[in-house]
C-alpha atoms as a PDB file:
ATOM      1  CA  UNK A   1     -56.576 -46.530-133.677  1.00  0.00           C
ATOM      2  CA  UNK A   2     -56.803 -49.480-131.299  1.00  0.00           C
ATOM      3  CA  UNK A   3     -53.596 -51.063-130.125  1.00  0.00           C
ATOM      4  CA  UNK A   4     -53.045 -54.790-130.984  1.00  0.00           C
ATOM      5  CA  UNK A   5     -52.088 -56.560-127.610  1.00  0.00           C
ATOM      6  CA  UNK A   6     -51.196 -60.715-127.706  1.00  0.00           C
ATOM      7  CA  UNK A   7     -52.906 -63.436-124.828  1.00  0.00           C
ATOM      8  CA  UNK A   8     -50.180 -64.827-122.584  1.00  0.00           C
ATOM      9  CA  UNK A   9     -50.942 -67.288-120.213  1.00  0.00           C
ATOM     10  CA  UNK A  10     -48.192 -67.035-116.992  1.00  0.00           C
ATOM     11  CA  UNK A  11     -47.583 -70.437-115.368  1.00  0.00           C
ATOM     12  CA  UNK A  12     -46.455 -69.942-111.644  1.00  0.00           C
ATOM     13  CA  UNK A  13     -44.480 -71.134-109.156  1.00  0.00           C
ATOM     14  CA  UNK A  14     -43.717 -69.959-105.681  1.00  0.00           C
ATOM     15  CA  UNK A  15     -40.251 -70.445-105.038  1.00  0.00           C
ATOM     16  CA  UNK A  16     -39.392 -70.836-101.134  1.00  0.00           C
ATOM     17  CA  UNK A  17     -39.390 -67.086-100.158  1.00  0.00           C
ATOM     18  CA  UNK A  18     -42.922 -66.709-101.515  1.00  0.00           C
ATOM     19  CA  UNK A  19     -44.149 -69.629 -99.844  1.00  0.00           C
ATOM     20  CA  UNK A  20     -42.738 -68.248 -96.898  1.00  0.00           C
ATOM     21  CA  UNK A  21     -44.485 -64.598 -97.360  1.00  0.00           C
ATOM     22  CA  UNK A  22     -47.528 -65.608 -98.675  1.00  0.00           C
ATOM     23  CA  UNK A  23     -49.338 -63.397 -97.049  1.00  0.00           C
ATOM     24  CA  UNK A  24     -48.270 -60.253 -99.377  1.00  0.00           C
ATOM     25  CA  UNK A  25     -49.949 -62.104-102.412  1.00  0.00           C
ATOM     26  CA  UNK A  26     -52.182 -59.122-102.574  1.00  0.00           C
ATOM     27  CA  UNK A  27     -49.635 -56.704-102.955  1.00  0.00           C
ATOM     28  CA  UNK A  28     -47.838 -59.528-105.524  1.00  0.00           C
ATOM     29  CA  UNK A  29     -50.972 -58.690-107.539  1.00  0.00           C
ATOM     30  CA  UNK A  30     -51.027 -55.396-107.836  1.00  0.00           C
ATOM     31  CA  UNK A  31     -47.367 -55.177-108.783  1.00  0.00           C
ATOM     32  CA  UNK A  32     -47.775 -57.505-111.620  1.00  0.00           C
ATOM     33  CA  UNK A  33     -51.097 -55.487-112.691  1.00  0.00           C
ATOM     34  CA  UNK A  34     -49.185 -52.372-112.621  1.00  0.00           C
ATOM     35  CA  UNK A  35     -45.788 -53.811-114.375  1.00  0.00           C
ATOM     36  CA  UNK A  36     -48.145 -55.088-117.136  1.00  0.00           C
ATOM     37  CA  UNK A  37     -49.779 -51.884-117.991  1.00  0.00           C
ATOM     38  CA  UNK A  38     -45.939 -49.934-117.378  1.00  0.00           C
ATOM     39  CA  UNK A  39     -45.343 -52.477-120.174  1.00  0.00           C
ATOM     40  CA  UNK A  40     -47.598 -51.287-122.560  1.00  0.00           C
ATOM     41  CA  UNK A  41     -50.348 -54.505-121.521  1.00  0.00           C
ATOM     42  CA  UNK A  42     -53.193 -55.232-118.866  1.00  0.00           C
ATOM     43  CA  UNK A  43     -53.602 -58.157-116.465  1.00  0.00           C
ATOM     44  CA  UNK A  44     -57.303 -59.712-117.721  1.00  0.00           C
ATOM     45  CA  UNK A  45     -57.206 -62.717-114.968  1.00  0.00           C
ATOM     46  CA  UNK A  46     -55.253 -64.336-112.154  1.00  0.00           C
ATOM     47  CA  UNK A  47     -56.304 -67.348-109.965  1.00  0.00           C
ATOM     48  CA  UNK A  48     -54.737 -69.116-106.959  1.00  0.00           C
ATOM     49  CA  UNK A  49     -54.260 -72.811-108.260  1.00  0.00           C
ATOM     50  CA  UNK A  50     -54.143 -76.382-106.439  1.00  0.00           C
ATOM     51  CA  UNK A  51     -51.743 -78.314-108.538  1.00  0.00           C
ATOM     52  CA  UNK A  52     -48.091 -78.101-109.704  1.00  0.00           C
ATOM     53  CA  UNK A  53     -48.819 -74.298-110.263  1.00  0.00           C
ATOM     54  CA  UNK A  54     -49.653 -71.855-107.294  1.00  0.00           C
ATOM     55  CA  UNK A  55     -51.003 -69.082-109.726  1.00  0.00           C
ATOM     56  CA  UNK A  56     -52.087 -69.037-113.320  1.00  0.00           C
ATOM     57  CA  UNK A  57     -52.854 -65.368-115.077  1.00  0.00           C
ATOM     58  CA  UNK A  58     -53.695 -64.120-118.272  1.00  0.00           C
ATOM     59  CA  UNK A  59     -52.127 -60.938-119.708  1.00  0.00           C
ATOM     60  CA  UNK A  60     -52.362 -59.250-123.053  1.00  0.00           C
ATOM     61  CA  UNK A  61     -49.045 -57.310-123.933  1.00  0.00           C
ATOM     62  CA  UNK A  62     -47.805 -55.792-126.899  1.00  0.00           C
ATOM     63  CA  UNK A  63     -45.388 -58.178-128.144  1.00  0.00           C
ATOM     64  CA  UNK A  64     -43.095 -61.450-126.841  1.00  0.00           C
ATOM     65  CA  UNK A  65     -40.490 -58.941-125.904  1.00  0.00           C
ATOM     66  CA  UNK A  66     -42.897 -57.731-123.396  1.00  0.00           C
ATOM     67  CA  UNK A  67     -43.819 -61.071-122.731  1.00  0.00           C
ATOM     68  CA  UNK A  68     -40.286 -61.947-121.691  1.00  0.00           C
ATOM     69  CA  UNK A  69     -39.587 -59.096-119.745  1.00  0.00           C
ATOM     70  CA  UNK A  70     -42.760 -59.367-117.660  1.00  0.00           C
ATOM     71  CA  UNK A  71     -41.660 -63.221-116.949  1.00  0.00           C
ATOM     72  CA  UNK A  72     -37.926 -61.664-116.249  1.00  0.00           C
ATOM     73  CA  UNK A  73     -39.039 -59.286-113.578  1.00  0.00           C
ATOM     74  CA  UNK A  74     -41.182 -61.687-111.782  1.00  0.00           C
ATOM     75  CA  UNK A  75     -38.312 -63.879-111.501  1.00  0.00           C
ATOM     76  CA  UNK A  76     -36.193 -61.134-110.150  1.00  0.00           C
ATOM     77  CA  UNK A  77     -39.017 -60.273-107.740  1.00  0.00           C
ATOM     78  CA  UNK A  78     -37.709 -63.900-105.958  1.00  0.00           C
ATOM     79  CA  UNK A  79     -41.425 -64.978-105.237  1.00  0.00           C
ATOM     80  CA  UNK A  80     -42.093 -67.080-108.453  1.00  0.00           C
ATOM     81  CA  UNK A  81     -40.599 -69.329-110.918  1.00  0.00           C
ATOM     82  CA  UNK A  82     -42.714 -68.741-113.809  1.00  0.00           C
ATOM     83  CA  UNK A  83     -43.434 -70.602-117.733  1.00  0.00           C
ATOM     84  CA  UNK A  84     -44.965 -68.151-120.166  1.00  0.00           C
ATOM     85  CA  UNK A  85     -47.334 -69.611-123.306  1.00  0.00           C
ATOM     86  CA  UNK A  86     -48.081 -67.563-125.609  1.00  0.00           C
ATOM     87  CA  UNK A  87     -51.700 -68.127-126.820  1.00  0.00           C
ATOM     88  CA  UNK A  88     -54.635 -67.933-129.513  1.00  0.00           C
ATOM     89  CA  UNK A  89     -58.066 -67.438-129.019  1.00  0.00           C
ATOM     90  CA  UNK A  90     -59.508 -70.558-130.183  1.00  0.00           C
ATOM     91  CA  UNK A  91     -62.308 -68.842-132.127  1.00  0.00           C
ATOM     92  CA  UNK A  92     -59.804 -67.869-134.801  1.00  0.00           C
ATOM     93  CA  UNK A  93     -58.774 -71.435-135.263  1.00  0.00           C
ATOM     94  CA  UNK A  94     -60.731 -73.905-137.793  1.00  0.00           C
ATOM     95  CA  UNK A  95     -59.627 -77.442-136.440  1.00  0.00           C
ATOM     96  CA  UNK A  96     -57.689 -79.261-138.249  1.00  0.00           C
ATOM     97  CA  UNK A  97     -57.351 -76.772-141.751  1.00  0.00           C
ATOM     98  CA  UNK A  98     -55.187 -73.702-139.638  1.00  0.00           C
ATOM     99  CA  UNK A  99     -56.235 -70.428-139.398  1.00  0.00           C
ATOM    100  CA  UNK A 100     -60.144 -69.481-140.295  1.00  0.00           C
END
């Protein structure tokens, strides 16, 4: 039986002390990989960002719970302020009726 993950789309921020030790982004990375498969989830993308956001990822977790506590953690971590959408893939969508 496959497990049914959701898409979540993590908006990010660098707050001052991860502007400051930006070069352990590479470690940042492979704690958020491995906190989103110790939640149950996988990390499918992450890119650096020019904008109002430093780093936008894609994550499919189990459920908004999951969602919240990944979002939680990386606060705590002190590197990122972070918004978390959940999403739909845009193939199941029929403009304008709802759901195909």
């Amino acid at each position: 039986m496959t497990e049914i993950r959701k898409p979540f789309v993590l908006l990010m921020q660098l707050s001052v002390e991860g502007a400051l030790g930006v070069e352990s982004m590479p470690d940042r990375y492979d704690e958020l990989k491995d906190k989103a498969r110790e939640l149950g989830g996988k990390l499918t993308a992450c890119y650096v960002t020019m904008g109002i956001y430093d780093v936008v990822a894609t994550v499919l977790l189990p459920d908004n719970e999951a969602a919240m506590f990944l979002a939680l953690w990386l606060t705590e971590q002190g590197y990122f302020r972070t918004t978390t959408l959940p999403a739909s893939d845009m193939s199941k969508w029929e403009f304008g009726g709802g759901k195909k």
